[in-house]
C-alpha atoms as a PDB file:
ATOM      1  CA  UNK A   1      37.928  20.297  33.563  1.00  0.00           C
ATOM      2  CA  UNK A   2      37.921  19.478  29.805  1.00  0.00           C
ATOM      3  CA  UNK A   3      34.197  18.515  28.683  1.00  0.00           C
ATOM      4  CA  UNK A   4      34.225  16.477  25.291  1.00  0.00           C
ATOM      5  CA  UNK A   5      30.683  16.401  23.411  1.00  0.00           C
ATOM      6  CA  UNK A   6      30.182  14.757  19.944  1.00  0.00           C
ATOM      7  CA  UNK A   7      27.292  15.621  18.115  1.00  0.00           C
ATOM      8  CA  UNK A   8      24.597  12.579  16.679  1.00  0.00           C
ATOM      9  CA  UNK A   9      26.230   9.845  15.514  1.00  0.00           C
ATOM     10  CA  UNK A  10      23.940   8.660  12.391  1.00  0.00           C
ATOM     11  CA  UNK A  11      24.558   4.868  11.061  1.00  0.00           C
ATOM     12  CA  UNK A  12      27.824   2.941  10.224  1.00  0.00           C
ATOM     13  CA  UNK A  13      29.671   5.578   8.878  1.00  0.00           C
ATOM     14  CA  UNK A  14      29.043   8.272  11.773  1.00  0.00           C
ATOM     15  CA  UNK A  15      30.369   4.664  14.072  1.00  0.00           C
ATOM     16  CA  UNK A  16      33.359   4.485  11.467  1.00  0.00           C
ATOM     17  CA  UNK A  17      34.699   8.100  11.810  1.00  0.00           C
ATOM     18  CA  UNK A  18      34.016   7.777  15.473  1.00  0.00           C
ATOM     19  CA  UNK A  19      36.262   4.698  16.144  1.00  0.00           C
ATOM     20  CA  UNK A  20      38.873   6.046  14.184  1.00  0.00           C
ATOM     21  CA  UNK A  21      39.191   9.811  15.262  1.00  0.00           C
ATOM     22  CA  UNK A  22      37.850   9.827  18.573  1.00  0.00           C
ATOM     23  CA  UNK A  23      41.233   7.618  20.514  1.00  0.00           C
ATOM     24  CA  UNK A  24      43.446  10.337  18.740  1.00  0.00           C
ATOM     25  CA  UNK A  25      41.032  12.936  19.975  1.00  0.00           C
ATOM     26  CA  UNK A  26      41.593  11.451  23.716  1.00  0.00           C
ATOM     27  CA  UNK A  27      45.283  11.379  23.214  1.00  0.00           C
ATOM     28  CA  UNK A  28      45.510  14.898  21.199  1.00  0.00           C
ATOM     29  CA  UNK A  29      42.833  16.860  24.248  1.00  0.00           C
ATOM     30  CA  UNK A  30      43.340  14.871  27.312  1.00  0.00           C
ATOM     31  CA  UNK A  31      39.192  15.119  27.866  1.00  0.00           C
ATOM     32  CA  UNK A  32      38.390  14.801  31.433  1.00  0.00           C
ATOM     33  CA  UNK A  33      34.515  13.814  30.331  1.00  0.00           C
ATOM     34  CA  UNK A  34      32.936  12.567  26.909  1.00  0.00           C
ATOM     35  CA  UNK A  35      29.244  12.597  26.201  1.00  0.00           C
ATOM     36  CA  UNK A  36      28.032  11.541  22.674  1.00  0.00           C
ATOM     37  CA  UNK A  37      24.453  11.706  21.110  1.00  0.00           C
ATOM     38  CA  UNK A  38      24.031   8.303  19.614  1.00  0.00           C
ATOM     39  CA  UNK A  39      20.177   8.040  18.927  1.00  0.00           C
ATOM     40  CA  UNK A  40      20.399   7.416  15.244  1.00  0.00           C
ATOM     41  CA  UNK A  41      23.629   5.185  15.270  1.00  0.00           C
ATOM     42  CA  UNK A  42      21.751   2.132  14.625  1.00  0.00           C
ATOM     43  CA  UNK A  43      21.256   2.428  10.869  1.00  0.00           C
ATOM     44  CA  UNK A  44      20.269   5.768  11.332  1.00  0.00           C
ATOM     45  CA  UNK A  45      17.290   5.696  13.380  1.00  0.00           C
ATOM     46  CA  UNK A  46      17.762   4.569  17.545  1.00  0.00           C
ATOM     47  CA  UNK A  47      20.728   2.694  19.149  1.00  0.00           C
ATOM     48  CA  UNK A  48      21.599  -1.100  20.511  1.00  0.00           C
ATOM     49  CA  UNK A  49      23.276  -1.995  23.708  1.00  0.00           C
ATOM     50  CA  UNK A  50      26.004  -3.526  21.283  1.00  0.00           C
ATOM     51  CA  UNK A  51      26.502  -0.311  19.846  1.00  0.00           C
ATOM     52  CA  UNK A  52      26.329   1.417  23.471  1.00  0.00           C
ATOM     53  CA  UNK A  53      28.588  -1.008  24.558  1.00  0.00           C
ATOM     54  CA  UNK A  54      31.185  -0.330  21.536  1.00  0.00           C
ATOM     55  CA  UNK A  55      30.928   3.593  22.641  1.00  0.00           C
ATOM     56  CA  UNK A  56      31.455   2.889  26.097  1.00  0.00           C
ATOM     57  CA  UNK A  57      34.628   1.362  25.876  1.00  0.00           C
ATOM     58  CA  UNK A  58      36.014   3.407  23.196  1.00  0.00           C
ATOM     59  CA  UNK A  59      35.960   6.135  25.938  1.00  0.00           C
ATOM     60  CA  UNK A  60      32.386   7.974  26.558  1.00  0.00           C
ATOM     61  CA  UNK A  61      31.145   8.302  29.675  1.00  0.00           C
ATOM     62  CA  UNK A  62      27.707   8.886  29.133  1.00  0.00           C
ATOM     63  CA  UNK A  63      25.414   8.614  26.066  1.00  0.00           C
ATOM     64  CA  UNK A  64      22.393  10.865  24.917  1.00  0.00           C
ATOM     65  CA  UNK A  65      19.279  10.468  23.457  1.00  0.00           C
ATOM     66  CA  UNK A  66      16.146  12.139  21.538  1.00  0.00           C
ATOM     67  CA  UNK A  67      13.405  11.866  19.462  1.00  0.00           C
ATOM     68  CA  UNK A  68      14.914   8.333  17.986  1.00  0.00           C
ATOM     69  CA  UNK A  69      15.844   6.554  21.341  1.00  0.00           C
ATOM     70  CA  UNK A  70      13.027   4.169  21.083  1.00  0.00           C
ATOM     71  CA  UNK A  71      13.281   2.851  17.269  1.00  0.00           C
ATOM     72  CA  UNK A  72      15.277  -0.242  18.434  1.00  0.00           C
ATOM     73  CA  UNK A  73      12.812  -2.194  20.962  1.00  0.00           C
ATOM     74  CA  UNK A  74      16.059  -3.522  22.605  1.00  0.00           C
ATOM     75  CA  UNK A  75      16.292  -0.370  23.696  1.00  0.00           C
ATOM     76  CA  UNK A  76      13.370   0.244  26.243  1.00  0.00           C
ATOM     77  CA  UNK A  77      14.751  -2.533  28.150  1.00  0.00           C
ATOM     78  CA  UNK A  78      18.455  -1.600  27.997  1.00  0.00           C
ATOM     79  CA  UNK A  79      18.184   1.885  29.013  1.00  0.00           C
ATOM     80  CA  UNK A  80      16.616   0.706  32.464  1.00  0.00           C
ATOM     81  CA  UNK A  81      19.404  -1.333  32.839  1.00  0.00           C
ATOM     82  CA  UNK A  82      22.430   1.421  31.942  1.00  0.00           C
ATOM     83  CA  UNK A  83      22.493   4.579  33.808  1.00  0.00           C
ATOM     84  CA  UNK A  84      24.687   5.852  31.552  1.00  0.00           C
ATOM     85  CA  UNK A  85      22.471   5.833  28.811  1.00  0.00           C
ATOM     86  CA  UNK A  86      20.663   9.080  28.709  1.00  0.00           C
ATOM     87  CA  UNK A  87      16.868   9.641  27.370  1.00  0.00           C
ATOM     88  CA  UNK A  88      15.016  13.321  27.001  1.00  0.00           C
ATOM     89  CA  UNK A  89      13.936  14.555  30.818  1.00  0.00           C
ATOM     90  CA  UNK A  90      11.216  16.065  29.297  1.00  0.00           C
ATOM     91  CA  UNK A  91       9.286  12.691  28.565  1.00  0.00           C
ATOM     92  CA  UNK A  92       6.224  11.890  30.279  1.00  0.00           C
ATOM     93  CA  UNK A  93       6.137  10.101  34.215  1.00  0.00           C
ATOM     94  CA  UNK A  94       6.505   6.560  33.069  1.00  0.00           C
ATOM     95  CA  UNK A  95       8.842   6.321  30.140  1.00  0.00           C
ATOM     96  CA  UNK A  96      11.825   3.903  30.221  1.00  0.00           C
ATOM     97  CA  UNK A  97      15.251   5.188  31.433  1.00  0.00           C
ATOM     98  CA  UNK A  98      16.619   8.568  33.196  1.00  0.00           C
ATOM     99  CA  UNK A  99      16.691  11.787  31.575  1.00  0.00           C
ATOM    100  CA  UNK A 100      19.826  12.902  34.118  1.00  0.00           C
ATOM    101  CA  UNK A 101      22.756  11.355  35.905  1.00  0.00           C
ATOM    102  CA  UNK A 102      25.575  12.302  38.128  1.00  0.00           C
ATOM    103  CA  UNK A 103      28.707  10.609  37.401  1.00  0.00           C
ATOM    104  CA  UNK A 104      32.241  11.022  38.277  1.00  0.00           C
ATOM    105  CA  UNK A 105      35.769  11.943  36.702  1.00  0.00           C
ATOM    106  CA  UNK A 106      38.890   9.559  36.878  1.00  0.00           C
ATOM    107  CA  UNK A 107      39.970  12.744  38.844  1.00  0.00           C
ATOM    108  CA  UNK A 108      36.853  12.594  41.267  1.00  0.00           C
ATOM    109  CA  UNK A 109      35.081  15.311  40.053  1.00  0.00           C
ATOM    110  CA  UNK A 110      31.423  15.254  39.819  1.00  0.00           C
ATOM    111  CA  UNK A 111      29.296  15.951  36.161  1.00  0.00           C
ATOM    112  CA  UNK A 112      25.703  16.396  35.940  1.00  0.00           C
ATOM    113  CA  UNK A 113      24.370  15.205  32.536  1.00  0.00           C
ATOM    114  CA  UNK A 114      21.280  16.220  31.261  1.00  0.00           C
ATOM    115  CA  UNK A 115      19.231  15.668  27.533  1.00  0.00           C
ATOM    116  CA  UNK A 116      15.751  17.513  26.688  1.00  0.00           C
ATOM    117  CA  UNK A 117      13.991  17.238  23.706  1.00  0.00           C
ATOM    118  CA  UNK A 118      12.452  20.969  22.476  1.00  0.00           C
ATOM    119  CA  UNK A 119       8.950  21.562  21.520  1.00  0.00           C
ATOM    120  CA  UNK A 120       8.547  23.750  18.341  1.00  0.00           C
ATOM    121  CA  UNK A 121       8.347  21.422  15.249  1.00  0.00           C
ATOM    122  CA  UNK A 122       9.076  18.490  17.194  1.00  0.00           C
ATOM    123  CA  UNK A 123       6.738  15.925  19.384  1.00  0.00           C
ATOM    124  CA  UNK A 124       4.599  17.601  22.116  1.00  0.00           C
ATOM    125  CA  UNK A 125       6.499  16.613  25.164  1.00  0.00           C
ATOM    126  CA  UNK A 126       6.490  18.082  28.597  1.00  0.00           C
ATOM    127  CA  UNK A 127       8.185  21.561  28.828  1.00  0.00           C
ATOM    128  CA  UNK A 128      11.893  21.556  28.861  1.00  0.00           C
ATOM    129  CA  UNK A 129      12.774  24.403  30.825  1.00  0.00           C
ATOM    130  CA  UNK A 130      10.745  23.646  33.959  1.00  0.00           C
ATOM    131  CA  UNK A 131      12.296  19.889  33.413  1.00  0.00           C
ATOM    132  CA  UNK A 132      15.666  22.001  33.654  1.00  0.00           C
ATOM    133  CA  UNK A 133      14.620  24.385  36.111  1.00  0.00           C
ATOM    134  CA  UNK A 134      13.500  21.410  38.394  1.00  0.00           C
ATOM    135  CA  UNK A 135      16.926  19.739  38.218  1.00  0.00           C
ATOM    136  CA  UNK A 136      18.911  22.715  39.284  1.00  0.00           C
ATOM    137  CA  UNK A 137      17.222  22.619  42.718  1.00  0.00           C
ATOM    138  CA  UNK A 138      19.125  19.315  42.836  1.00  0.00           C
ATOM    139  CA  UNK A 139      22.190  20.232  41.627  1.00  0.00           C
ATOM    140  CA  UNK A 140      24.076  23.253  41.965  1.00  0.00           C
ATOM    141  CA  UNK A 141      27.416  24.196  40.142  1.00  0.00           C
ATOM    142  CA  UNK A 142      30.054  23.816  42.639  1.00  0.00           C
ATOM    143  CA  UNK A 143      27.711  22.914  45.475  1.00  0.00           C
ATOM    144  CA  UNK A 144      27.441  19.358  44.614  1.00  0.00           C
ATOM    145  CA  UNK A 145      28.653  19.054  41.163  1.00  0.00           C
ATOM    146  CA  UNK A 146      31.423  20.290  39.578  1.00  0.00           C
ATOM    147  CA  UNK A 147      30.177  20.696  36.113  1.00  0.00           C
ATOM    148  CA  UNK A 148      26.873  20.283  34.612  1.00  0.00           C
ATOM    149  CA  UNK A 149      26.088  19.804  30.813  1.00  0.00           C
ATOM    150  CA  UNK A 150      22.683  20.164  29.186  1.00  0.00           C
ATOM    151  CA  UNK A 151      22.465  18.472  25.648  1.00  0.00           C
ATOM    152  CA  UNK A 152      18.938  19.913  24.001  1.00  0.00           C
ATOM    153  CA  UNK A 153      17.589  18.085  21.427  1.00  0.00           C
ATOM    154  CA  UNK A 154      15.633  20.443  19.187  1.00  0.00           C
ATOM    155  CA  UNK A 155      14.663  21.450  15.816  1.00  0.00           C
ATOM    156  CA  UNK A 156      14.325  25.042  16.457  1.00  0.00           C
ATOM    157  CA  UNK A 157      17.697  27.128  16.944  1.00  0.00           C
ATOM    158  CA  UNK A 158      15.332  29.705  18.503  1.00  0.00           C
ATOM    159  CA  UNK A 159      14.171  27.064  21.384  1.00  0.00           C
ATOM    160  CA  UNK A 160      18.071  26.385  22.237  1.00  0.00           C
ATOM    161  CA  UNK A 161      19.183  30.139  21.934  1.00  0.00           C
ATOM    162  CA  UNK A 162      16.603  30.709  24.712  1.00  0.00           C
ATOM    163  CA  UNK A 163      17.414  27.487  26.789  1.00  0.00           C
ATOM    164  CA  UNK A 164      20.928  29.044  26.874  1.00  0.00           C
ATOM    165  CA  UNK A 165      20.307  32.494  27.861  1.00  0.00           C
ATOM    166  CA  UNK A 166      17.578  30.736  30.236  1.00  0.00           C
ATOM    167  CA  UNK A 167      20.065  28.775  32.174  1.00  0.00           C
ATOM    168  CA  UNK A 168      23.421  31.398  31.474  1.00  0.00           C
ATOM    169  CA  UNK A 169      25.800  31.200  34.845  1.00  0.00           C
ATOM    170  CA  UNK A 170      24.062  28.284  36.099  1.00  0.00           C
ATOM    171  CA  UNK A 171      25.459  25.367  33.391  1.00  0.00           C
ATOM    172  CA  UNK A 172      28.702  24.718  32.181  1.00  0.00           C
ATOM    173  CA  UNK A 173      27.501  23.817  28.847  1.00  0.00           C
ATOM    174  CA  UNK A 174      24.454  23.970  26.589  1.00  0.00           C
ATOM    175  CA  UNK A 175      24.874  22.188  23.259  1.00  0.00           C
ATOM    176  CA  UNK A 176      22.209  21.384  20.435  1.00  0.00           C
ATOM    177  CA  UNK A 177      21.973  18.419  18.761  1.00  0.00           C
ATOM    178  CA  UNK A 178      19.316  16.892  16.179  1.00  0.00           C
ATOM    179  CA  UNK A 179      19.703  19.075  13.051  1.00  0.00           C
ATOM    180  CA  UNK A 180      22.756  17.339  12.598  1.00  0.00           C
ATOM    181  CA  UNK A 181      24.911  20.768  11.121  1.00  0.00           C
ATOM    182  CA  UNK A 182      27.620  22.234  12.957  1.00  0.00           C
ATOM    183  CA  UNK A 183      26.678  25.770  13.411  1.00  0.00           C
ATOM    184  CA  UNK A 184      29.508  28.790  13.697  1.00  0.00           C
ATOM    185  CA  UNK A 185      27.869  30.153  17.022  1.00  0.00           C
ATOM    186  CA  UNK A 186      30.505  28.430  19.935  1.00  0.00           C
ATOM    187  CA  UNK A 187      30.972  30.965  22.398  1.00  0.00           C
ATOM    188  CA  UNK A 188      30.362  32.040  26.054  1.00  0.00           C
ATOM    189  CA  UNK A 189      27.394  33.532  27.071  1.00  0.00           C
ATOM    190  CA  UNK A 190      28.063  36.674  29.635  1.00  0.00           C
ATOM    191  CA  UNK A 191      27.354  34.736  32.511  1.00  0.00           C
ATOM    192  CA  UNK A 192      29.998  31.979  31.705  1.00  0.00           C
ATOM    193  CA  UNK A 193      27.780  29.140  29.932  1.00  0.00           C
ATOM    194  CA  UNK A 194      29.283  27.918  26.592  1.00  0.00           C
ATOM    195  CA  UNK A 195      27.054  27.596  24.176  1.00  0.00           C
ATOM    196  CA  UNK A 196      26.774  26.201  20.255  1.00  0.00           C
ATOM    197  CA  UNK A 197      23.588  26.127  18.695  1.00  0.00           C
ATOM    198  CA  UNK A 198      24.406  22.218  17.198  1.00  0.00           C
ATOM    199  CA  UNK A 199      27.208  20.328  17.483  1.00  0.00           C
ATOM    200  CA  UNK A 200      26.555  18.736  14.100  1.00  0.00           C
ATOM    201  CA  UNK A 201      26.382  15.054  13.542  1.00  0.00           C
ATOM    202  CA  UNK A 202      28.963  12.509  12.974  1.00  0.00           C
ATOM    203  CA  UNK A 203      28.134  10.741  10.095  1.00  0.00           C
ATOM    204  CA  UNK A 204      28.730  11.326   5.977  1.00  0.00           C
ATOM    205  CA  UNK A 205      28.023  14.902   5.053  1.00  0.00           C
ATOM    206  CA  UNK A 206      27.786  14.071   1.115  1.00  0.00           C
ATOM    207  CA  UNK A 207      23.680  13.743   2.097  1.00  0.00           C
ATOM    208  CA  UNK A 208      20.400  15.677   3.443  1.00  0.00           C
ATOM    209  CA  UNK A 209      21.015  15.285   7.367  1.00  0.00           C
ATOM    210  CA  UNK A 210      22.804  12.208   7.069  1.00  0.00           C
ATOM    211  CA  UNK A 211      20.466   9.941   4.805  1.00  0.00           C
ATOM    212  CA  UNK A 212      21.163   9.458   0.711  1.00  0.00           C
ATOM    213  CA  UNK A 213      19.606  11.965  -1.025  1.00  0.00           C
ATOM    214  CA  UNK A 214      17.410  10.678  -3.438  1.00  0.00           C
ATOM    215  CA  UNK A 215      14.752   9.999  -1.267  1.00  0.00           C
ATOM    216  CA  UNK A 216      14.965  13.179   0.611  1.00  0.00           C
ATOM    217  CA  UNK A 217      14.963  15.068  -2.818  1.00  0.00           C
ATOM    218  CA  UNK A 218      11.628  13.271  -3.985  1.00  0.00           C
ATOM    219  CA  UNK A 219       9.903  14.217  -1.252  1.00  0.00           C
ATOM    220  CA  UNK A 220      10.414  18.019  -1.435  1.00  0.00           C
ATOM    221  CA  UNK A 221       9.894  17.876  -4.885  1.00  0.00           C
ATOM    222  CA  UNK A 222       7.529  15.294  -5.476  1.00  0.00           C
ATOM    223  CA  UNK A 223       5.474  15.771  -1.822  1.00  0.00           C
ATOM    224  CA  UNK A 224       5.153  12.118  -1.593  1.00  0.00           C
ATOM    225  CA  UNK A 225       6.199   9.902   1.497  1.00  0.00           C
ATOM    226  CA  UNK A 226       6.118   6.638  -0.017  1.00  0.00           C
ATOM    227  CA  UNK A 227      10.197   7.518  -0.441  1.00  0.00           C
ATOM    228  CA  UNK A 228      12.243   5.151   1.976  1.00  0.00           C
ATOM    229  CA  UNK A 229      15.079   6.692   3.810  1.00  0.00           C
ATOM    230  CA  UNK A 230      18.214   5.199   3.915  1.00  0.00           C
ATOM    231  CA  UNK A 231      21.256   6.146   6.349  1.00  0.00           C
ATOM    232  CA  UNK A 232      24.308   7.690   3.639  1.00  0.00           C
ATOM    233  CA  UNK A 233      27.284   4.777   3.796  1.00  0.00           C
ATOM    234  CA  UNK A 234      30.214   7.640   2.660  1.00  0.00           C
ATOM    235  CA  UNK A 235      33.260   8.763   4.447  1.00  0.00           C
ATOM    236  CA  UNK A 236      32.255  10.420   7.608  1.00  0.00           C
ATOM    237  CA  UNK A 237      33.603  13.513   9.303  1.00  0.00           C
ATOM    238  CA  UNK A 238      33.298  13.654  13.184  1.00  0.00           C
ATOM    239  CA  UNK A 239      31.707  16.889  14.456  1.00  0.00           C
ATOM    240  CA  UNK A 240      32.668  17.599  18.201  1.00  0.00           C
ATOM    241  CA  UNK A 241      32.974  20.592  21.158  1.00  0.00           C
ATOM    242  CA  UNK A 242      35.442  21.101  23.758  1.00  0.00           C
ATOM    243  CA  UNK A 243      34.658  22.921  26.518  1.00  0.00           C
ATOM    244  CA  UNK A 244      37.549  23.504  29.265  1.00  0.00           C
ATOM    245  CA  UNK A 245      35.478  24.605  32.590  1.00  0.00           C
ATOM    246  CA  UNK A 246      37.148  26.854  35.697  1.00  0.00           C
ATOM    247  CA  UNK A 247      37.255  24.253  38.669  1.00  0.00           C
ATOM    248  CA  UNK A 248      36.429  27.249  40.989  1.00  0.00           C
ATOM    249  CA  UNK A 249      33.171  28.012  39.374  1.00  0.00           C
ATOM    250  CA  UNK A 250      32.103  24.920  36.840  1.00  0.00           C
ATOM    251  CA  UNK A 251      31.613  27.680  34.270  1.00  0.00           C
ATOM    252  CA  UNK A 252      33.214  27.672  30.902  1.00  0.00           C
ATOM    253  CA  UNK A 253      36.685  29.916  30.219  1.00  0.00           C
ATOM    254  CA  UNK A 254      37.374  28.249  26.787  1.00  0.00           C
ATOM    255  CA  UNK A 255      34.831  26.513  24.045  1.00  0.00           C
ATOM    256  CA  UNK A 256      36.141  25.381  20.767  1.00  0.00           C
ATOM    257  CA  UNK A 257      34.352  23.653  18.049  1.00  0.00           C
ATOM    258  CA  UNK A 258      35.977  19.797  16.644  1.00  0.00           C
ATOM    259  CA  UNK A 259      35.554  18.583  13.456  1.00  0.00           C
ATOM    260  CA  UNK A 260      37.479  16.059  11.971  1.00  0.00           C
ATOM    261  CA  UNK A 261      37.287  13.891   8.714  1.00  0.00           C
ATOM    262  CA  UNK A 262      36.365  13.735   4.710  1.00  0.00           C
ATOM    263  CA  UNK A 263      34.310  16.889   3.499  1.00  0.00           C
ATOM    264  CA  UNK A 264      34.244  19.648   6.515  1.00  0.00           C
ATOM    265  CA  UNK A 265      36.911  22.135   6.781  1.00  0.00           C
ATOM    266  CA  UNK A 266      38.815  20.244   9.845  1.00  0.00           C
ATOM    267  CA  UNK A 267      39.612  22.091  13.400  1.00  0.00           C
ATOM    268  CA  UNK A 268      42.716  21.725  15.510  1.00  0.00           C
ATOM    269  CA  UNK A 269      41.683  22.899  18.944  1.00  0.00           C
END
């Protein structure tokens, strides 16, 4: 099975790049599964159900969250409502939406989904690896699903280097998101988990994590937060990874990084 993920999508531009590379990517890769981190496509900070929508039928099959899935209000109703709409497990017993899903292939096969939010640096949530841990007494590589991805959305790469290792030979894929820069790590683990640190974003990488710099800049060097952020508008590049899983096992044989678009040195898995 070919599992596509596309790292956060940040505002208009990340949506531009998106619409435009990711058919060709579905023609080029034949992806049996797509899962993309949208959380700050609206603007930069959360998601609509128009936007969701737009994703959907451009070709993803599920959509994941983090730390900016509530900033659009729309959006603790809508992800009640869409089950393929993805928040952080990890949230507390009560929050809107599912942090996991089951859904199935054109082909029939079965992929569990998963999103966490980390700890270090980021909100004080519940703790991702028993959320994880609980989950995979539910579903069980080749016993009733055929593939199962984890995205973990985390600042540290320490807290998704250990997730990894943590879960090695029992996912098919553990992918960071968040930081929003492709790191050079894609591999697979010893027990047969691929692995990248982040997938990078998908939005314009002439900025500091997506947003125009100026304000960014006066902050570190000024150390006030009266500077307004504002999502970068420039040509995008699209920042992706293909995994290709063995259908006896649900464990990776092949993991390449995708990056297509203006300033990043393009792959051609």
């Amino acid at each position: 099975m070919k599992l596509l993920f596309c790292g956060d999508i940040v505002g208009r531009s990340g949506r531009e790049i998106v619409h435009a590379e990711l058919p060709k990517l579905r023609r080029e890769l034949n992806p049996d599964f797509i899962v993309i981190n949208a959380e700050n496509a609206a603007g930069g900070f959360g998601m609509t159900e128009k936007i969701c929508a737009e994703l959907f039928e451009l070709g993803a099959d599920v959509i994941s969250g983090g730390n900016h899935s509530w900033d659009k209000n729309e959006c603790l109703e809508y992800i009640n409502r869409e089950p393929r709409l993805l928040r952080p497990a990890n949230y507390p017993a009560g929050a809107p939406g599912r942090g996991i899903g089951v859904y199935n292939t054109v082909k029939g096969q079965k992929v569990a989904v998963m999103n966490v939010m980390g700890r270090l640096f980021m909100d004080p949530l519940d703790d991702p690896f028993a959320a994880v841990t609980r989950e995979l007494e539910r579903y069980r590589l080749k016993g009733n699903v055929d593939a199962f991805l984890l995205d973990v959305h985390a600042e540290a790469s320490s807290e998704k280097m250990a997730m990894a290792h943590y879960l090695d030979g029992r996912v098919s894929l553990v992918v960071g998101t968040h930081t929003h820069v492709p790191t050079a790590d894609a591999q697979i683990l010893p027990g047969g988990t691929a692995y990248q640190t982040d997938a990078g974003m998908c939005g314009d990488y002439n900025s500091v994590i997506g947003m125009n710099k100026e304000a960014p800049i006066a902050r570190f060097t000024r150390k006030l937060p009266t500077e307004r952020l504002s999502v970068a508008t420039g040509p995008a590049d699209l920042c992706a990874v293909l995994v290709e899983t063995d259908d006896t096992t649900g464990l990776a044989k092949r993991i390449e990084p995708v990056r297509r678009g203006a300033r990043l040195q393009a792959t051609a898995p």
